[in-house]
PDB file of N, CA and C in Angstrom:
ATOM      1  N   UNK A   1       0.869   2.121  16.937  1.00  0.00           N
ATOM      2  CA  UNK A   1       1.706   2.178  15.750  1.00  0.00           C
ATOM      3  C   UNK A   1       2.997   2.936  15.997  1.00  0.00           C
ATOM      4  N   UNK A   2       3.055   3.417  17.286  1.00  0.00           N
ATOM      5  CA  UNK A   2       4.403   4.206  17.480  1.00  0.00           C
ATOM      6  C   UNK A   2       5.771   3.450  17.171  1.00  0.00           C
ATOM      7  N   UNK A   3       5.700   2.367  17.678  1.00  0.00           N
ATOM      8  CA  UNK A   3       6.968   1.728  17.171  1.00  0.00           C
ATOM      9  C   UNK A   3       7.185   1.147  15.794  1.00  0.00           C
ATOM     10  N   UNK A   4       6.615   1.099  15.084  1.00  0.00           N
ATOM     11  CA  UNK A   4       6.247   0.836  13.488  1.00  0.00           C
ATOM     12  C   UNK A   4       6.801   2.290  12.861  1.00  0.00           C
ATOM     13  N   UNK A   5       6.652   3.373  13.359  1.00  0.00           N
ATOM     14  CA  UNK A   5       6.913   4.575  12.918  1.00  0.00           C
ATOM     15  C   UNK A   5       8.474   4.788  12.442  1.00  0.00           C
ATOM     16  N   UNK A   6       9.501   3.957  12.648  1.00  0.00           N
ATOM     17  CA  UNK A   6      10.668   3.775  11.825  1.00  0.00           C
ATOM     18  C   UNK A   6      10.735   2.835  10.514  1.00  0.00           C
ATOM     19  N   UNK A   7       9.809   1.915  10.413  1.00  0.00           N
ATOM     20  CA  UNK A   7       9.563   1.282   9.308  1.00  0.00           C
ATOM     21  C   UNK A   7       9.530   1.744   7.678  1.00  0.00           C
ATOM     22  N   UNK A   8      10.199   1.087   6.993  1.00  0.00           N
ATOM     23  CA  UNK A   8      10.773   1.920   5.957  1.00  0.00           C
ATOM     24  C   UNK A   8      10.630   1.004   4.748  1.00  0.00           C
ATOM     25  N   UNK A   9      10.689  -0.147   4.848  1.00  0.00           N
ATOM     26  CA  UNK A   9      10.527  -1.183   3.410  1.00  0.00           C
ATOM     27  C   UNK A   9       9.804  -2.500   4.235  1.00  0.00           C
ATOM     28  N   UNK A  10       8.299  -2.481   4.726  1.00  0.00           N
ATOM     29  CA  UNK A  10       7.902  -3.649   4.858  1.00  0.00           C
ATOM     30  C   UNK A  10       7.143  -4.564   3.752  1.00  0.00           C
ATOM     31  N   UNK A  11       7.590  -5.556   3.866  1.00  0.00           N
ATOM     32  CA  UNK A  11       7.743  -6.733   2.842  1.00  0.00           C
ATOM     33  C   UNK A  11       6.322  -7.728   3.561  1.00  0.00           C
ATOM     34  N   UNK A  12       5.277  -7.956   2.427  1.00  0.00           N
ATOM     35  CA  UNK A  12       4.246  -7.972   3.072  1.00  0.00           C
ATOM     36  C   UNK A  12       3.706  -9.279   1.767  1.00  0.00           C
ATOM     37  N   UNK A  13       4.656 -10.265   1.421  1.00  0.00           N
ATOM     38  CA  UNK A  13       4.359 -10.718  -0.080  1.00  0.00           C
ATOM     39  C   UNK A  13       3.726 -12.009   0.324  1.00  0.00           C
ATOM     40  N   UNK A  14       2.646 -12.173  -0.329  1.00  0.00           N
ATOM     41  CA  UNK A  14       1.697 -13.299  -0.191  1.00  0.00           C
ATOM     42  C   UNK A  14       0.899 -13.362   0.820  1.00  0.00           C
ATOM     43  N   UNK A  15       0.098 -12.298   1.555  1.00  0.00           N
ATOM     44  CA  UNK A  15      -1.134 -12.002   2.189  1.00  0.00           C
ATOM     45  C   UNK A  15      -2.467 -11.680   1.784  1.00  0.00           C
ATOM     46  N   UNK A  16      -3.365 -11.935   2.898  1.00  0.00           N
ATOM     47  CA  UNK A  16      -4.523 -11.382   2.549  1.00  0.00           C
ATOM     48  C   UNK A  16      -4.833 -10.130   2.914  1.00  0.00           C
ATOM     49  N   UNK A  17      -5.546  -9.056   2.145  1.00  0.00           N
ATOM     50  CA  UNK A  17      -5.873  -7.676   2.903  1.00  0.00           C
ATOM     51  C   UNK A  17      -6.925  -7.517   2.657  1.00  0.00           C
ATOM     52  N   UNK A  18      -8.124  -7.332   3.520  1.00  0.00           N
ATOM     53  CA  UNK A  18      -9.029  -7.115   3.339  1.00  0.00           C
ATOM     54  C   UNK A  18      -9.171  -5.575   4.126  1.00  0.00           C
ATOM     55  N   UNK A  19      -9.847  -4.649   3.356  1.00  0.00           N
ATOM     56  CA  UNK A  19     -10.470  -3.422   3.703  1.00  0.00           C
ATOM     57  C   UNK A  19      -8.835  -2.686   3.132  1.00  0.00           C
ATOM     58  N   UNK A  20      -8.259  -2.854   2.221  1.00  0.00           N
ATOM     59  CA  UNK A  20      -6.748  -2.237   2.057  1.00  0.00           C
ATOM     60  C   UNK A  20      -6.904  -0.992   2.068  1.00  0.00           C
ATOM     61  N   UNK A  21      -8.042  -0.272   2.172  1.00  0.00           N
ATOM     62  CA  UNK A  21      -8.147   1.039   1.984  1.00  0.00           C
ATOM     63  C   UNK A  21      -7.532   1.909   3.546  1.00  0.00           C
ATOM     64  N   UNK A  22      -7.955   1.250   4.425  1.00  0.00           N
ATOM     65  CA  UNK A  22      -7.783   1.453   5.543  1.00  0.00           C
ATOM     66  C   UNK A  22      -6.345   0.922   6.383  1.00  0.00           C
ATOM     67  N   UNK A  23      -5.805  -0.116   5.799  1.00  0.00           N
ATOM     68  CA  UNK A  23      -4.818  -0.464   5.710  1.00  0.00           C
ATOM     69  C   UNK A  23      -3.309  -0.027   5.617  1.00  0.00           C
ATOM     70  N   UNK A  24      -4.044   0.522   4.058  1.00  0.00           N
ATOM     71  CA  UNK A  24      -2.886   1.823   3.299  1.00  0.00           C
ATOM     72  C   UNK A  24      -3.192   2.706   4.332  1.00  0.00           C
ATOM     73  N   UNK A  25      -4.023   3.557   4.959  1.00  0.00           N
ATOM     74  CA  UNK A  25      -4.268   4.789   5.182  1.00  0.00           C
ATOM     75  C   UNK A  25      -3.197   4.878   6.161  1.00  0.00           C
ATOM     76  N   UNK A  26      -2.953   4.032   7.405  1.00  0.00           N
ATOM     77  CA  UNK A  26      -2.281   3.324   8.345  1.00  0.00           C
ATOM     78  C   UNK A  26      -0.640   3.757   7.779  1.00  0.00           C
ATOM     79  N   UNK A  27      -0.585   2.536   7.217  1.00  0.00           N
ATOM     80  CA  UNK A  27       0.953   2.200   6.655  1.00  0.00           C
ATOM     81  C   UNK A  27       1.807   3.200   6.008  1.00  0.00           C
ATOM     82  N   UNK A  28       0.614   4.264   5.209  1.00  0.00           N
ATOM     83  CA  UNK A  28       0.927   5.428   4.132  1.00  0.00           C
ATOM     84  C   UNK A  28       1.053   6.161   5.708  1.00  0.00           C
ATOM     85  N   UNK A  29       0.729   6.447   6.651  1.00  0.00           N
ATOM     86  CA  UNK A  29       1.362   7.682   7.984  1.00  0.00           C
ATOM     87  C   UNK A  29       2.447   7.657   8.296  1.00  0.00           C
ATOM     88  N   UNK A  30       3.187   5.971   8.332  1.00  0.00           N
ATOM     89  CA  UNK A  30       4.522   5.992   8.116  1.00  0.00           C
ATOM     90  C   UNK A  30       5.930   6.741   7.677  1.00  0.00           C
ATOM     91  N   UNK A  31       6.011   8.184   8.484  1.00  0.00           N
ATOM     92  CA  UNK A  31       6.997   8.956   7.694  1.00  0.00           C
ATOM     93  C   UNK A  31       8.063   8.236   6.654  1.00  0.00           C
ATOM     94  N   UNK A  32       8.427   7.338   7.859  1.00  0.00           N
ATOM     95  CA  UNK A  32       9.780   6.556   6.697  1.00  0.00           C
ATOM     96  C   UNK A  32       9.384   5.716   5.627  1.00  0.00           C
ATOM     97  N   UNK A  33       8.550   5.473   5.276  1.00  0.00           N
ATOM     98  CA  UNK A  33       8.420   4.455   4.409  1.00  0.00           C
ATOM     99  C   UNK A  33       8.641   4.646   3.047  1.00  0.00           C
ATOM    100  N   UNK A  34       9.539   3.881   2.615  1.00  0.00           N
ATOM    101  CA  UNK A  34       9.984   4.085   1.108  1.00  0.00           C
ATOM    102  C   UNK A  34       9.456   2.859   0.221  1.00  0.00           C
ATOM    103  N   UNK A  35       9.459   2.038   0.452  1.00  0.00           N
ATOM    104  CA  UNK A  35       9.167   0.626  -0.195  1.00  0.00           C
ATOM    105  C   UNK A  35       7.937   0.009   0.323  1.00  0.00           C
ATOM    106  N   UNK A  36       6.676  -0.236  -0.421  1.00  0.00           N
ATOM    107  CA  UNK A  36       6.376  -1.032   0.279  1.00  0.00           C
ATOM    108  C   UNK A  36       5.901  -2.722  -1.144  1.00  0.00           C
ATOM    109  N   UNK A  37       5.806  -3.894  -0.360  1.00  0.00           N
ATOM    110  CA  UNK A  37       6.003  -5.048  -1.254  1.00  0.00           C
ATOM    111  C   UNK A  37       4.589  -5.581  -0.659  1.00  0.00           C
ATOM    112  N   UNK A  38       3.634  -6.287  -2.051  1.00  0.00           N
ATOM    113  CA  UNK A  38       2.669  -6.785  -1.645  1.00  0.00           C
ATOM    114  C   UNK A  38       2.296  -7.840  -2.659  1.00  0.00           C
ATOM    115  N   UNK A  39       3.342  -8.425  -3.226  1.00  0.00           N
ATOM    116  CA  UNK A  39       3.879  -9.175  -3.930  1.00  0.00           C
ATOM    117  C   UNK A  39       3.067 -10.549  -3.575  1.00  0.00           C
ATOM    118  N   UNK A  40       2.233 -11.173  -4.939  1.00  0.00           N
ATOM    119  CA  UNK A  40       1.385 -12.038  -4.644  1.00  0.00           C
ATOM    120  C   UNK A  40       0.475 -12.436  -3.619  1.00  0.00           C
ATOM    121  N   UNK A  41       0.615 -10.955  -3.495  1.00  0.00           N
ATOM    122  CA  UNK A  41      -0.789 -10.952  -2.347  1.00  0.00           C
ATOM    123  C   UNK A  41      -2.757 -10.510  -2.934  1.00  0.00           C
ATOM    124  N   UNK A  42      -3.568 -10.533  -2.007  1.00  0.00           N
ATOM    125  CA  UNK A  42      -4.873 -10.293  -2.255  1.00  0.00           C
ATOM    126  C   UNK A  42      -5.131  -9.162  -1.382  1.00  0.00           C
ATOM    127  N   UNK A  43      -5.404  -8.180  -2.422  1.00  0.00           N
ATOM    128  CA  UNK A  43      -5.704  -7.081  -1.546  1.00  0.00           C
ATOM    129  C   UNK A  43      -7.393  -6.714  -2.390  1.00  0.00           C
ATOM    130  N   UNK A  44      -7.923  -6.211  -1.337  1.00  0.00           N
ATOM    131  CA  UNK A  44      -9.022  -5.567  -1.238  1.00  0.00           C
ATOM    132  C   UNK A  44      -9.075  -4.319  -1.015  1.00  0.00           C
ATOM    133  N   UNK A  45      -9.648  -3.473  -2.097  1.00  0.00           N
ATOM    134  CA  UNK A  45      -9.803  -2.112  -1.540  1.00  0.00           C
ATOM    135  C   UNK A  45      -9.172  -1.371  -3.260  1.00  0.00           C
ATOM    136  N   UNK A  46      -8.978   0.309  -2.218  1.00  0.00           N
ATOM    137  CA  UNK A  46      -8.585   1.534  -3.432  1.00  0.00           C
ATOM    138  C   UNK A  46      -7.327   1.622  -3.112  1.00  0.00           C
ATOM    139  N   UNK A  47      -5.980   1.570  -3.747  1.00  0.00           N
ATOM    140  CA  UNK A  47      -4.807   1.864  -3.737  1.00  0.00           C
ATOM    141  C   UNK A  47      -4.240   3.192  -4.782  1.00  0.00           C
ATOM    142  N   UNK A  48      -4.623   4.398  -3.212  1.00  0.00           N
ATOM    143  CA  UNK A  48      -4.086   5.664  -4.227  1.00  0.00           C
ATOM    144  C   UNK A  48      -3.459   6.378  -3.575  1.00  0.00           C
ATOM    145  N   UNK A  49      -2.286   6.913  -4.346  1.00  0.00           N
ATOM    146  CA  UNK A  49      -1.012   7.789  -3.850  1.00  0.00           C
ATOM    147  C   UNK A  49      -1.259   8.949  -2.827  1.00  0.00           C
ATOM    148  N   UNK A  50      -2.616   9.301  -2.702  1.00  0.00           N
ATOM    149  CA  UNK A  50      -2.976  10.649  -1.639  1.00  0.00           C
ATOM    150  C   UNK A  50      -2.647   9.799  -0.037  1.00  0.00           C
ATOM    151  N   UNK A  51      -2.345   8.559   0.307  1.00  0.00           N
ATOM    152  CA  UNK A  51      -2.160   8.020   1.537  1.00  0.00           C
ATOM    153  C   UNK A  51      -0.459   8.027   1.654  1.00  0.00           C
ATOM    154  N   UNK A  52       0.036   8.059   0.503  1.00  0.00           N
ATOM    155  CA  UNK A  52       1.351   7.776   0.778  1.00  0.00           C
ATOM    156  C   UNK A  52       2.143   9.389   0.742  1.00  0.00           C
ATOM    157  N   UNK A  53       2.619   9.647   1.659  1.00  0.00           N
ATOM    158  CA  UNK A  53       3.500  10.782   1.665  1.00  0.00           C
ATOM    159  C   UNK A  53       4.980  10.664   1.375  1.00  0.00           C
ATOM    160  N   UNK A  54       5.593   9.778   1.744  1.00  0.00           N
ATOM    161  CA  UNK A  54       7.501   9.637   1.995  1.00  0.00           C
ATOM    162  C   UNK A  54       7.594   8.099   0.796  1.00  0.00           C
ATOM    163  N   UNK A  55       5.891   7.574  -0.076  1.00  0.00           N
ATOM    164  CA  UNK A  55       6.547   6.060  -0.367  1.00  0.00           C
ATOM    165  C   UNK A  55       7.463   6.282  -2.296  1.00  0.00           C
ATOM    166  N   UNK A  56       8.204   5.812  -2.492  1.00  0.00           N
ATOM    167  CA  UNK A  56       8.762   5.534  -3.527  1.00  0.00           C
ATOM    168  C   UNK A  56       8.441   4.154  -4.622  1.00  0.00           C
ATOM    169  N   UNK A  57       8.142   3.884  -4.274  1.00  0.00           N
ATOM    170  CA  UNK A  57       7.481   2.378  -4.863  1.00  0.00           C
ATOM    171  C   UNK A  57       6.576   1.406  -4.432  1.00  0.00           C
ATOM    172  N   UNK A  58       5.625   0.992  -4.663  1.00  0.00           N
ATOM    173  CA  UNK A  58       4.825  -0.365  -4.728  1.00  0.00           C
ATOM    174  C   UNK A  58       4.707  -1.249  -5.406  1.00  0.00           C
ATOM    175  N   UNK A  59       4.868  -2.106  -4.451  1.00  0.00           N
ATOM    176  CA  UNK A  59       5.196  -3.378  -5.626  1.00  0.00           C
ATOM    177  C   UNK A  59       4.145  -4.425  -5.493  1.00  0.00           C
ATOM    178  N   UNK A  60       3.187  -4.929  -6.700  1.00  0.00           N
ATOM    179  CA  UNK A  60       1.780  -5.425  -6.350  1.00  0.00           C
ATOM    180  C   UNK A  60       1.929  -6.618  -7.369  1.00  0.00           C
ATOM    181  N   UNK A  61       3.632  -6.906  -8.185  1.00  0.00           N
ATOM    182  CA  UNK A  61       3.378  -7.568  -8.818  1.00  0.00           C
ATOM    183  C   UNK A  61       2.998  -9.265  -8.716  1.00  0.00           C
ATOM    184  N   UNK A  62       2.533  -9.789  -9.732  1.00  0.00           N
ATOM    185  CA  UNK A  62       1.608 -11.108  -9.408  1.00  0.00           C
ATOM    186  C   UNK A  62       0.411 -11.251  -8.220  1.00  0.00           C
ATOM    187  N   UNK A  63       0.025 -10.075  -7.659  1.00  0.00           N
ATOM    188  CA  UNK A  63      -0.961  -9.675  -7.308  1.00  0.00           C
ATOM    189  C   UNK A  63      -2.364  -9.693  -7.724  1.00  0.00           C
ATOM    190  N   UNK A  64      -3.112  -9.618  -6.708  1.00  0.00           N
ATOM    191  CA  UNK A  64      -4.775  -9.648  -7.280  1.00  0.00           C
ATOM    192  C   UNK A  64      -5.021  -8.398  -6.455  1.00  0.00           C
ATOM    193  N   UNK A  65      -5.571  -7.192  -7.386  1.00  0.00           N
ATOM    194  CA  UNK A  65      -5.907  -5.933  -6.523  1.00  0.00           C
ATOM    195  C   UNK A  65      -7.494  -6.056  -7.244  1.00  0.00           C
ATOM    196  N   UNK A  66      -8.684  -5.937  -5.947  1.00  0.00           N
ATOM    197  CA  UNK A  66      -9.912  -5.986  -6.565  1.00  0.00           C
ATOM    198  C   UNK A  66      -9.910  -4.876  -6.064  1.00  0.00           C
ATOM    199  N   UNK A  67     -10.535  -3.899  -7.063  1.00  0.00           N
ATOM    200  CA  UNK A  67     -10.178  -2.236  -6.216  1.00  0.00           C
ATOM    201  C   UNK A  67      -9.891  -1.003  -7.622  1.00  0.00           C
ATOM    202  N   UNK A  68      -9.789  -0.158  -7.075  1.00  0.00           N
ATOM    203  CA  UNK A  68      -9.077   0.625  -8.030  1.00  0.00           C
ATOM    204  C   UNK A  68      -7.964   1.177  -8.162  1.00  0.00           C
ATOM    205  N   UNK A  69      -7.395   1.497  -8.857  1.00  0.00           N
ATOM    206  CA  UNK A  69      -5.912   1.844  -8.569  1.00  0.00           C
ATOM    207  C   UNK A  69      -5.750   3.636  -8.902  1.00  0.00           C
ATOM    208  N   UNK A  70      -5.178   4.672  -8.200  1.00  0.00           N
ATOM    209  CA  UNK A  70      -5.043   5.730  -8.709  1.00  0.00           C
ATOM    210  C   UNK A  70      -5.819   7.284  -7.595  1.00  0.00           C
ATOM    211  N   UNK A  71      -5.585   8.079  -7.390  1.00  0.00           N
ATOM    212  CA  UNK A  71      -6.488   8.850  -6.828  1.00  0.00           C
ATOM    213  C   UNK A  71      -7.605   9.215  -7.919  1.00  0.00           C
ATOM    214  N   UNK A  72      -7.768   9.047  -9.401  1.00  0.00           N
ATOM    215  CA  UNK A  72      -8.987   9.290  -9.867  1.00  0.00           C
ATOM    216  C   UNK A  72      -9.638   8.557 -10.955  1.00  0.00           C
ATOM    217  N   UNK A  73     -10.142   8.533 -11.394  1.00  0.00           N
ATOM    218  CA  UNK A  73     -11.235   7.555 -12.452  1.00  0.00           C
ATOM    219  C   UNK A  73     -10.263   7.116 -13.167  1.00  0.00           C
ATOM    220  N   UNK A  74      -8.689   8.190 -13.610  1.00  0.00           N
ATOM    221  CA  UNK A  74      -7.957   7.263 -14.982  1.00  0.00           C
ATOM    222  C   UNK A  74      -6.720   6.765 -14.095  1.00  0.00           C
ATOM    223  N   UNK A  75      -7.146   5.984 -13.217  1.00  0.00           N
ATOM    224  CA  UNK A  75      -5.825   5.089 -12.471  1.00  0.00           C
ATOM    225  C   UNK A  75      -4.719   6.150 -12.233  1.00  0.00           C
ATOM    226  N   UNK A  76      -4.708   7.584 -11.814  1.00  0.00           N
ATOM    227  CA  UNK A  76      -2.986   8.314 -11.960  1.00  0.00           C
ATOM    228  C   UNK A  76      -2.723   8.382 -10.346  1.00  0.00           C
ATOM    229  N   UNK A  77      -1.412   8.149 -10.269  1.00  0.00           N
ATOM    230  CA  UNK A  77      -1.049   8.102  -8.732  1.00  0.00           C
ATOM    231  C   UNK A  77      -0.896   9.648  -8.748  1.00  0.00           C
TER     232      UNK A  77
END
């Protein structure tokens, strides 16, 4: 992942993710990352803000997230 480590807005719209938990964990180490897009995609998994350190936005719209969203029971990033 060393060379990924400048990556800053990857655009990821209309995929499949399976295990996204592990995924995010990955992508969220990304110092630079400000944006990330998952835009009509299928993701699998928990999508919560404790993976993301440097991100500013996610974008999941027209998305299918089977999962939970939030670091705790009431969805809060």
């Amino acid at each position: 992942y060393k060379s990924l480590r400048k990556l800053y807005v990857p655009v990821l719209d209309g995929v499949t993710i399976r295990d996204g938990s592990k995924f995010l964990q990955v992508v969220g180490s990304f110092p630079s990352l400000k944006t990330l897009s998952l835009k009509f995609s299928n993701f699998t998994g928990t999508v919560n803000g404790q993976a993301f350190t440097s991100l500013k936005r996610l974008s999941i719209q027209n998305g299918i997230v089977d999962g939970a969203l939030g670091d705790d029971d009431e969805g809060k990033f």
